[in-house]
N, C-alpha and C. Protein backbone atom coordinates (compact mmCIF):
# COMPACT_ATOMS: atom_id res chain seq x y z
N UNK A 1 34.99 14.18 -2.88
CA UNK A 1 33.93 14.48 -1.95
C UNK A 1 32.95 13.32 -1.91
N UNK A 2 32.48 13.15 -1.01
CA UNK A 2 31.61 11.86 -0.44
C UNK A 2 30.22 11.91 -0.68
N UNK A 3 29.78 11.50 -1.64
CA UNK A 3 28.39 11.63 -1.93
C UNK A 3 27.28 11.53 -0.60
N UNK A 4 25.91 11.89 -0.67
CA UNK A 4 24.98 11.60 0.89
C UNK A 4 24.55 9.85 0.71
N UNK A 5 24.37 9.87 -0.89
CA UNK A 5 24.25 7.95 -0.62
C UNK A 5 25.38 7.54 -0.31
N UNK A 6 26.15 7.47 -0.64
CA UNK A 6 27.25 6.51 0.06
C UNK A 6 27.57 7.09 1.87
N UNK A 7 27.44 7.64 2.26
CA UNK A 7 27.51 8.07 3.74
C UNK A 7 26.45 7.60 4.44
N UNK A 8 25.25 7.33 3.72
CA UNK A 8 24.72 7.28 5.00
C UNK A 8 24.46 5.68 4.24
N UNK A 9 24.41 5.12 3.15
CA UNK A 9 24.78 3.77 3.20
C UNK A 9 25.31 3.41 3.66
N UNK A 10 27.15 3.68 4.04
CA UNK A 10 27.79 3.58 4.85
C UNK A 10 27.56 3.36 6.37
N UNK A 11 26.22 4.71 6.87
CA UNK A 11 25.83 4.91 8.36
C UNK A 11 24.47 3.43 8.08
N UNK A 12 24.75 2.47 7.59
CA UNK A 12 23.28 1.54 7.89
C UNK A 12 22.39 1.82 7.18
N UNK A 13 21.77 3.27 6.54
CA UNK A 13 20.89 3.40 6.01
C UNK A 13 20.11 2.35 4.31
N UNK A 14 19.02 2.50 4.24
CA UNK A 14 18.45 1.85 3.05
C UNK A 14 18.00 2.92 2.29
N UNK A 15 18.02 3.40 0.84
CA UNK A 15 17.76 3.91 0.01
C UNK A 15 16.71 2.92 -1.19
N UNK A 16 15.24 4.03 -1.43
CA UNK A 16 13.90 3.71 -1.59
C UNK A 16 13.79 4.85 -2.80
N UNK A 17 13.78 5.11 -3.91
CA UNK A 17 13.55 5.55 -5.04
C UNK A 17 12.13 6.19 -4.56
N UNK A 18 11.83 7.36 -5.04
CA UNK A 18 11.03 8.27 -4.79
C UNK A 18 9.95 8.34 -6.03
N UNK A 19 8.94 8.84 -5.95
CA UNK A 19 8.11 9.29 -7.69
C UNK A 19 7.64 10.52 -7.61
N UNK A 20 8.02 11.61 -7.79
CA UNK A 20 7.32 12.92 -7.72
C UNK A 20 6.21 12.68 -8.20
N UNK A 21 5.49 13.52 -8.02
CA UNK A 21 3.43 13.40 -8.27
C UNK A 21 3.52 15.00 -9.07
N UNK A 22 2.28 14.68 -9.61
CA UNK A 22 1.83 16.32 -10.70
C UNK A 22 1.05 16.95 -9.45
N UNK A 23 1.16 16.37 -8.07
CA UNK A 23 0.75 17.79 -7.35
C UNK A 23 1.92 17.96 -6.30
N UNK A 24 3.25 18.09 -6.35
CA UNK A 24 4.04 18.14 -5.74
C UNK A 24 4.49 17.12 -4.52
N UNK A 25 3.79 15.72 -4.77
CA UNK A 25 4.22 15.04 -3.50
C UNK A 25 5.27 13.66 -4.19
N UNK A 26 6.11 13.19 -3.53
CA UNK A 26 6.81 12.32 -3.21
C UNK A 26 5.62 10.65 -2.86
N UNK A 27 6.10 10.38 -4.12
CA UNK A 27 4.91 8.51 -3.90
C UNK A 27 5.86 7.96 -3.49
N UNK A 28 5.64 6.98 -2.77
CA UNK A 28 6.47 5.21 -2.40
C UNK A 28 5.49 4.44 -1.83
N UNK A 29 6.24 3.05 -2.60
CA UNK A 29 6.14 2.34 -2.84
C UNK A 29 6.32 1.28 -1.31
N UNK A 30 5.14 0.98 -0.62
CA UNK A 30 5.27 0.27 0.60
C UNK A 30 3.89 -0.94 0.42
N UNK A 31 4.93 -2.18 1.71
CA UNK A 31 4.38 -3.32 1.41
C UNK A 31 3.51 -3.01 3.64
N UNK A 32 2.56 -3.29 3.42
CA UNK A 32 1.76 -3.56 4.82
C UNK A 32 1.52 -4.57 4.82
N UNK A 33 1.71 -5.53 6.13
CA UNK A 33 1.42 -6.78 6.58
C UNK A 33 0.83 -7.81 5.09
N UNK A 34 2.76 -7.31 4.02
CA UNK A 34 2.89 -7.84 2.87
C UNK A 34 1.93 -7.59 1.66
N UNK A 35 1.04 -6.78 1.69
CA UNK A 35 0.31 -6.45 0.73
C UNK A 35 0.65 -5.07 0.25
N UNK A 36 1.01 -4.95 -1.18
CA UNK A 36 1.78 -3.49 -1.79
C UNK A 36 0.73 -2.56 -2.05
N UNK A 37 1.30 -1.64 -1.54
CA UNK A 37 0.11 -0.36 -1.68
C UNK A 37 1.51 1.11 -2.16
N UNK A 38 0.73 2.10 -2.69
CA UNK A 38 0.98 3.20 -3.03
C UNK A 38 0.90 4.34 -1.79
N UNK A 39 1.36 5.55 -1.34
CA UNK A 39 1.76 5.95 -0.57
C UNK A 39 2.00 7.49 -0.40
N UNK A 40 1.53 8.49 -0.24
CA UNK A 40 2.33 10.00 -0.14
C UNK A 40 2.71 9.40 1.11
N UNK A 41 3.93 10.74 0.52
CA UNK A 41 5.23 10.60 1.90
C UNK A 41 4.92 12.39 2.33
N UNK A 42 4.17 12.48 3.41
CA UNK A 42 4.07 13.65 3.99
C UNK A 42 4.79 13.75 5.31
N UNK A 43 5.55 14.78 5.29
CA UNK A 43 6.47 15.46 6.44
C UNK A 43 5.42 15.87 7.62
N UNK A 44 4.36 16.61 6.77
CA UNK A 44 3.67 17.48 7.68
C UNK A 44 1.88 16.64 8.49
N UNK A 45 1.93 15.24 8.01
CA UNK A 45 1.17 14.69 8.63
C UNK A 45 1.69 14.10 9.73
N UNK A 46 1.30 13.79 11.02
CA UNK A 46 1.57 13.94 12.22
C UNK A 46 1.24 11.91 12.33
N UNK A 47 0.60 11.44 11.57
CA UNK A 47 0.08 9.69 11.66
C UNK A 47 -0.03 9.43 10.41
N UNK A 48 0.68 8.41 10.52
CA UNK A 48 0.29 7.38 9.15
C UNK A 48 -0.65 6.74 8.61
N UNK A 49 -1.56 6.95 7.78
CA UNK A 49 -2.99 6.34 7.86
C UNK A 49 -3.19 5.96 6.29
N UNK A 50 -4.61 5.01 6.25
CA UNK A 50 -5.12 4.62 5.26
C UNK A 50 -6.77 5.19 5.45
N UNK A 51 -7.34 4.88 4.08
CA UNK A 51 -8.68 5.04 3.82
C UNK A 51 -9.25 3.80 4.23
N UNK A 52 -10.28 4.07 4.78
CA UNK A 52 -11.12 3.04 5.20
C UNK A 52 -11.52 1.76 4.11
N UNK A 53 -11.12 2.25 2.91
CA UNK A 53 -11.70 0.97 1.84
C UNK A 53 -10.41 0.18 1.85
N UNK A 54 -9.54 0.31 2.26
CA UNK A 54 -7.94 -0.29 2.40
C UNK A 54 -7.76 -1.28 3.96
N UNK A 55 -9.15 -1.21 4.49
CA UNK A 55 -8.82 -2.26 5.57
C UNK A 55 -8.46 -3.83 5.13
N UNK A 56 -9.81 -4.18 4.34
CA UNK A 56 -9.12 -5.55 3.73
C UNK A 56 -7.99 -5.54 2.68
N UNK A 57 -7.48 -4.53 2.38
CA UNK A 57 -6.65 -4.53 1.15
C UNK A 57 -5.53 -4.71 1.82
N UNK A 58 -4.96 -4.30 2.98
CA UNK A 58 -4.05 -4.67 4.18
C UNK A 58 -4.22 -5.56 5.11
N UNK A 59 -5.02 -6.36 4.92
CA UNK A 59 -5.82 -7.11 5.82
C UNK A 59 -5.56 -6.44 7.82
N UNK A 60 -5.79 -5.88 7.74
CA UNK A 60 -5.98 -4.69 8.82
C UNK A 60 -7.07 -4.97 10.37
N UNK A 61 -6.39 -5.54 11.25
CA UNK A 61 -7.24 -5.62 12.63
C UNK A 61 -7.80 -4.40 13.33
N UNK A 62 -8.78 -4.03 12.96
CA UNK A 62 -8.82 -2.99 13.02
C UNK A 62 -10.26 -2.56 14.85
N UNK A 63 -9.84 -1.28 15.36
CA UNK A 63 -10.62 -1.06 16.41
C UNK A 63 -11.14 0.74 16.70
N UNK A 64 -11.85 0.75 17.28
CA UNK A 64 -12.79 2.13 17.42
C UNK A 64 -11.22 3.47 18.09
N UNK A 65 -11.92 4.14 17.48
CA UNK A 65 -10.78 5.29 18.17
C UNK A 65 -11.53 6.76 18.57
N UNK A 66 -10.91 7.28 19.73
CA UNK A 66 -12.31 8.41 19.48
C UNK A 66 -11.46 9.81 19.44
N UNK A 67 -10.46 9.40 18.47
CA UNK A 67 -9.33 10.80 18.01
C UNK A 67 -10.00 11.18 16.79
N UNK A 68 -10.03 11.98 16.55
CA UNK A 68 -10.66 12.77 15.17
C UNK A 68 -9.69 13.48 14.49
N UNK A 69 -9.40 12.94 13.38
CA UNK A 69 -8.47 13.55 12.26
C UNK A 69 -9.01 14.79 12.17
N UNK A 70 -7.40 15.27 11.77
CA UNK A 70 -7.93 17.14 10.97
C UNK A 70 -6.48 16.88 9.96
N UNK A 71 -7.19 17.72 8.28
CA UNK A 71 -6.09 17.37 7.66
C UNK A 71 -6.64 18.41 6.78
N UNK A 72 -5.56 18.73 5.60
CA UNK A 72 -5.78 19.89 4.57
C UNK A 72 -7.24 19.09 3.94
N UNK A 73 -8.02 20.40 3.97
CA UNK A 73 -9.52 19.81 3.51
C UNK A 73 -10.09 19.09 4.31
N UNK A 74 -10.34 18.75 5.34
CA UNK A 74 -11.17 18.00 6.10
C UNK A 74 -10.67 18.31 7.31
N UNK A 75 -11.82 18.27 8.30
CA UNK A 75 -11.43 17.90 9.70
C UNK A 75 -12.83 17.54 10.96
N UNK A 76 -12.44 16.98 11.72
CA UNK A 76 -12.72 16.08 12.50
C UNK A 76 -13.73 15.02 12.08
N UNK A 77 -12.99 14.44 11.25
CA UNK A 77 -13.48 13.07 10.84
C UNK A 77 -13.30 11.75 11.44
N UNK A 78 -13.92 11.17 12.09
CA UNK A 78 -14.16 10.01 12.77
C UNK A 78 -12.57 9.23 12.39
N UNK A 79 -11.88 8.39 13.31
CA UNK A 79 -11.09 7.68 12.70
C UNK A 79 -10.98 5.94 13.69
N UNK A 80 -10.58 5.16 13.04
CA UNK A 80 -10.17 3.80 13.64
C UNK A 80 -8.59 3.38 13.86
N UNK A 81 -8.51 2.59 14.47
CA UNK A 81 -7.02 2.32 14.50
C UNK A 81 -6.64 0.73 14.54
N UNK A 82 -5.15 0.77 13.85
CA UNK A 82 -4.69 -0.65 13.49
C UNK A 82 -3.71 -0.81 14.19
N UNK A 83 -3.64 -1.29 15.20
CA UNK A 83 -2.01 -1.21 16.33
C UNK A 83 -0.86 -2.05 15.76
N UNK A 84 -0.80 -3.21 14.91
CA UNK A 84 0.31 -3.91 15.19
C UNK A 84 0.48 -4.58 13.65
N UNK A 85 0.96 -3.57 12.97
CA UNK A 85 1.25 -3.74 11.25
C UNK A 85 2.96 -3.70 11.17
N UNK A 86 2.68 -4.97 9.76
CA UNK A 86 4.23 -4.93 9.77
C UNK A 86 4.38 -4.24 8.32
N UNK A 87 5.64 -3.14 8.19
CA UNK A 87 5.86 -2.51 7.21
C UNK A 87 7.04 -2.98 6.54
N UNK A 88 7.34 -2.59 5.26
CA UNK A 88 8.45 -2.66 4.33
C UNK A 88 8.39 -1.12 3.55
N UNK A 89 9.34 -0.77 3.38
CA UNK A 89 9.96 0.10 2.67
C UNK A 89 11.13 -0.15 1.91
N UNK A 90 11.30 -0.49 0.78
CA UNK A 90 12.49 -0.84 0.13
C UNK A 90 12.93 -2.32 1.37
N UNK A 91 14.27 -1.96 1.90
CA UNK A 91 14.94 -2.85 2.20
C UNK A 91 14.58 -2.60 3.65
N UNK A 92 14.09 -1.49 4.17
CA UNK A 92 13.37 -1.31 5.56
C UNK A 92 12.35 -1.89 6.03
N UNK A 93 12.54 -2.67 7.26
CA UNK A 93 11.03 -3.46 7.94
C UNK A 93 10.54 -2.40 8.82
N UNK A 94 9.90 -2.72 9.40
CA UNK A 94 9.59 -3.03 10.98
C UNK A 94 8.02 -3.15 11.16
N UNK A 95 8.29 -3.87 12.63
CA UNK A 95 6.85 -4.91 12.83
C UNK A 95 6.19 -3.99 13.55
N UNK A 96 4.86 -4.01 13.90
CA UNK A 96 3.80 -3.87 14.89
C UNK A 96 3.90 -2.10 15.22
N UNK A 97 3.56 -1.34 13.87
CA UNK A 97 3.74 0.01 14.21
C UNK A 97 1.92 0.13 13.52
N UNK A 98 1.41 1.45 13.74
CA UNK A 98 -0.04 1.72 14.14
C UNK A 98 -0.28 2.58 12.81
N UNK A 99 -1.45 2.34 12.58
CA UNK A 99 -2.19 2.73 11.18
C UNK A 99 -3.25 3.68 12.01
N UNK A 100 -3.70 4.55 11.60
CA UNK A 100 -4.78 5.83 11.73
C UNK A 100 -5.51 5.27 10.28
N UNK A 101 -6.86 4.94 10.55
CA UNK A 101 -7.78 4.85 8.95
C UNK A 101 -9.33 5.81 9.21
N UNK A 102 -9.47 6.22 8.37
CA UNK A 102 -10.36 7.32 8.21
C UNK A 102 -10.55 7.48 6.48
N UNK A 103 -11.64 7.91 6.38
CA UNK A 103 -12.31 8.46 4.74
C UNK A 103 -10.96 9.46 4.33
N UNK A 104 -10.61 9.00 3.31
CA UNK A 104 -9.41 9.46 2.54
C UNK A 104 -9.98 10.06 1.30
N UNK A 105 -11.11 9.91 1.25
CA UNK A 105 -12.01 10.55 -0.40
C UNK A 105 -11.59 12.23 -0.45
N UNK A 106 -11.26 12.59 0.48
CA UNK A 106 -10.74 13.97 -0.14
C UNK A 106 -9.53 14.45 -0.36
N UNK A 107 -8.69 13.22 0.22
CA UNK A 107 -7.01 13.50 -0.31
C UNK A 107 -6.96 12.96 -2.14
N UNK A 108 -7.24 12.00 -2.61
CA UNK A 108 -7.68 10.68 -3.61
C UNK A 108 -8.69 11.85 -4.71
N UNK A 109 -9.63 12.36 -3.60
CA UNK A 109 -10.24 13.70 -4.88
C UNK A 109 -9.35 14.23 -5.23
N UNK A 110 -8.57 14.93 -4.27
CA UNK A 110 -7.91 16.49 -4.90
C UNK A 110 -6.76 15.50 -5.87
N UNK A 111 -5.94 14.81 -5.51
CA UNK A 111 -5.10 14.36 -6.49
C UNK A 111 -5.69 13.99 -7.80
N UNK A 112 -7.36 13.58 -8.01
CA UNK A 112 -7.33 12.76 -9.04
C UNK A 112 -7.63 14.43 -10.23
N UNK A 113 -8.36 15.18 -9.11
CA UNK A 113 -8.71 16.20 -9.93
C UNK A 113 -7.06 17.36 -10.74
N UNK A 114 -6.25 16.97 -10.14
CA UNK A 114 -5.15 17.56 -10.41
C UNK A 114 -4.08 16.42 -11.48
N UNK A 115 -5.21 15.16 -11.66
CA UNK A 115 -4.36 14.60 -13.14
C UNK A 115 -3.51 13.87 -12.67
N UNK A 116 -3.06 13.52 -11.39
CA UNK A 116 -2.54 12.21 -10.82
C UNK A 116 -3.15 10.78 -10.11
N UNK A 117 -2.41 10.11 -9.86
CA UNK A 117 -3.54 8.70 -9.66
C UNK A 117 -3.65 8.53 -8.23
N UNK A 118 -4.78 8.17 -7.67
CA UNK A 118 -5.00 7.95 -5.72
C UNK A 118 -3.98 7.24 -5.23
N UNK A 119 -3.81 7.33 -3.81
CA UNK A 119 -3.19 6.85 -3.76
C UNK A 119 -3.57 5.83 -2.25
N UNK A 120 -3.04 4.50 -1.81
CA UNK A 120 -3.25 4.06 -0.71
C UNK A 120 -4.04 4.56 0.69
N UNK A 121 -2.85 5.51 0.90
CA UNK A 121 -2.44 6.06 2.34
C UNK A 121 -1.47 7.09 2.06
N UNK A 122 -1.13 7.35 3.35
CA UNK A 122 0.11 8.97 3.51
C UNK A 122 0.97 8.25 5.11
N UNK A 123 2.51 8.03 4.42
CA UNK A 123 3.24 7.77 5.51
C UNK A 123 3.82 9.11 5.91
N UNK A 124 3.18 9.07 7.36
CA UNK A 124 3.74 10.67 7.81
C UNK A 124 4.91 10.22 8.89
N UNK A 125 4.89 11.61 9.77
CA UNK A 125 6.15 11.79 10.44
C UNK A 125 6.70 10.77 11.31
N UNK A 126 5.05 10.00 11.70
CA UNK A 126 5.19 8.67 13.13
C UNK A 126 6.06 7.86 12.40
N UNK A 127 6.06 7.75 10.99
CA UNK A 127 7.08 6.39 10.81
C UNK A 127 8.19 7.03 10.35
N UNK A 128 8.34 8.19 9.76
CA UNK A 128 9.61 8.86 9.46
C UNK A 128 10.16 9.25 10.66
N UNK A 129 10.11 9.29 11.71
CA UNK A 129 10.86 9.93 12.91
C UNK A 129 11.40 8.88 13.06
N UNK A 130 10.40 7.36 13.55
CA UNK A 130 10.92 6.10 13.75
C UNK A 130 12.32 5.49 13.33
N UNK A 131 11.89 6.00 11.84
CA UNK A 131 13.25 5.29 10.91
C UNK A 131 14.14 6.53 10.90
N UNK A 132 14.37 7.27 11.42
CA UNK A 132 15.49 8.41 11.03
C UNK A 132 15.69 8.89 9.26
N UNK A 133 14.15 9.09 9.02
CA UNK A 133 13.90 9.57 7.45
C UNK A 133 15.18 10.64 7.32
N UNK A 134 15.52 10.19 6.03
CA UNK A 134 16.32 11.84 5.54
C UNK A 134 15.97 11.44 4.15
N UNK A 135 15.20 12.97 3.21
CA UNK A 135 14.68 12.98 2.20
C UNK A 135 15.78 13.31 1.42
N UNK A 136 16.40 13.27 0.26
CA UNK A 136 16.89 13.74 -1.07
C UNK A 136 16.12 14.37 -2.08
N UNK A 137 15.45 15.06 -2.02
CA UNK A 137 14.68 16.02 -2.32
C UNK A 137 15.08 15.74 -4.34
N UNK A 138 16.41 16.71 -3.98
CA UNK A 138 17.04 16.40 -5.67
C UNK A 138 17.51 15.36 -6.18
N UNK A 139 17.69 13.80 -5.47
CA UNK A 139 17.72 13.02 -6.41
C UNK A 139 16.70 11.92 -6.00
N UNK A 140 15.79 11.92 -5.43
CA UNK A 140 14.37 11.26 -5.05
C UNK A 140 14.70 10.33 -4.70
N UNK A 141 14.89 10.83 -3.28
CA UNK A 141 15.36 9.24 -3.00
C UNK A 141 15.01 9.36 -1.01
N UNK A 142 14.70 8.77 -0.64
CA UNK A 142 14.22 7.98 0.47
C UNK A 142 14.90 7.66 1.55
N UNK A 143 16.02 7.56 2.65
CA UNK A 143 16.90 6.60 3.18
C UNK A 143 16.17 6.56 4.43
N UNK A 144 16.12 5.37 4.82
CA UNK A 144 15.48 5.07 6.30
C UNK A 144 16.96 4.29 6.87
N UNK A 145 16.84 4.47 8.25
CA UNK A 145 17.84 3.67 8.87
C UNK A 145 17.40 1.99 9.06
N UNK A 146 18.53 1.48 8.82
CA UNK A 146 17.95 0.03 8.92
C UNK A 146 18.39 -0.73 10.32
């Protein structure tokens, strides 16, 4: 029987090692316009975003937006936007995809208060749809199409 890594290695895909978190989330490990940052991998966030103290840490072009985040614990919080970032994921690129940045102090609270470490940002569904995400849940693992 044909394992799912080798099939969809087979189908092009890249496989990205996963880190479960002590509050149930999935960390990775991603490089933004080459600078490495830390990461939840959320299904159920709708944009990929950083905290506003992570603009220079990505060196981030950043401009006014007048969409207002809503997220577990917070909502309608002011947000900015970064149009044309280049990503890495493991062995996955791609150029000029869009950052959502907004005050992240209450995702970064609840994790720190639950005994895990902050984290960057949260790559949600906009870049997992992109890459044709398929999660491995049980062996933590990542595959984006390449």
């Amino acid at each position: 029987m044909e394992l799912l890594k080798d099939f969809l290695l087979a189908k092009g895909y890249s496989k990205t090692k996963l880190k479960f978190t002590k509050t149930n989330h999935f960390e990775v490990r991603v490089r933004i316009n080459g600078k490495k940052g830390r990461f939840i991998l959320d299904t159920g966030a709708s944009n990929s975003c950083v905290g506003n103290e992570a603009i220079d840490l990505f060196s981030l072009e950043v401009e006014d937006s007048e969409i207002k985040a809503v997220g577990a614990g917070a909502s309608n919080m002011d947000t900015k936007m970064s149009k044309a970032n280049s990503f890495k994921i493991g062995k996955w690129r791609a150029d000029k995809l869009p950052l959502v940045i907004f005050n992240l102090d209450h995702v970064k609270n609840g994790l720190i208060s639950h005994g895990a470490d902050p984290v960057d940002g949260i790559i949600g569904a906009d870049i997992l749809k992109y890459a044709n995400a398929i999660i491995d849940y049980e062996k933590k693992y990542l595959y984006l199409k390449l």
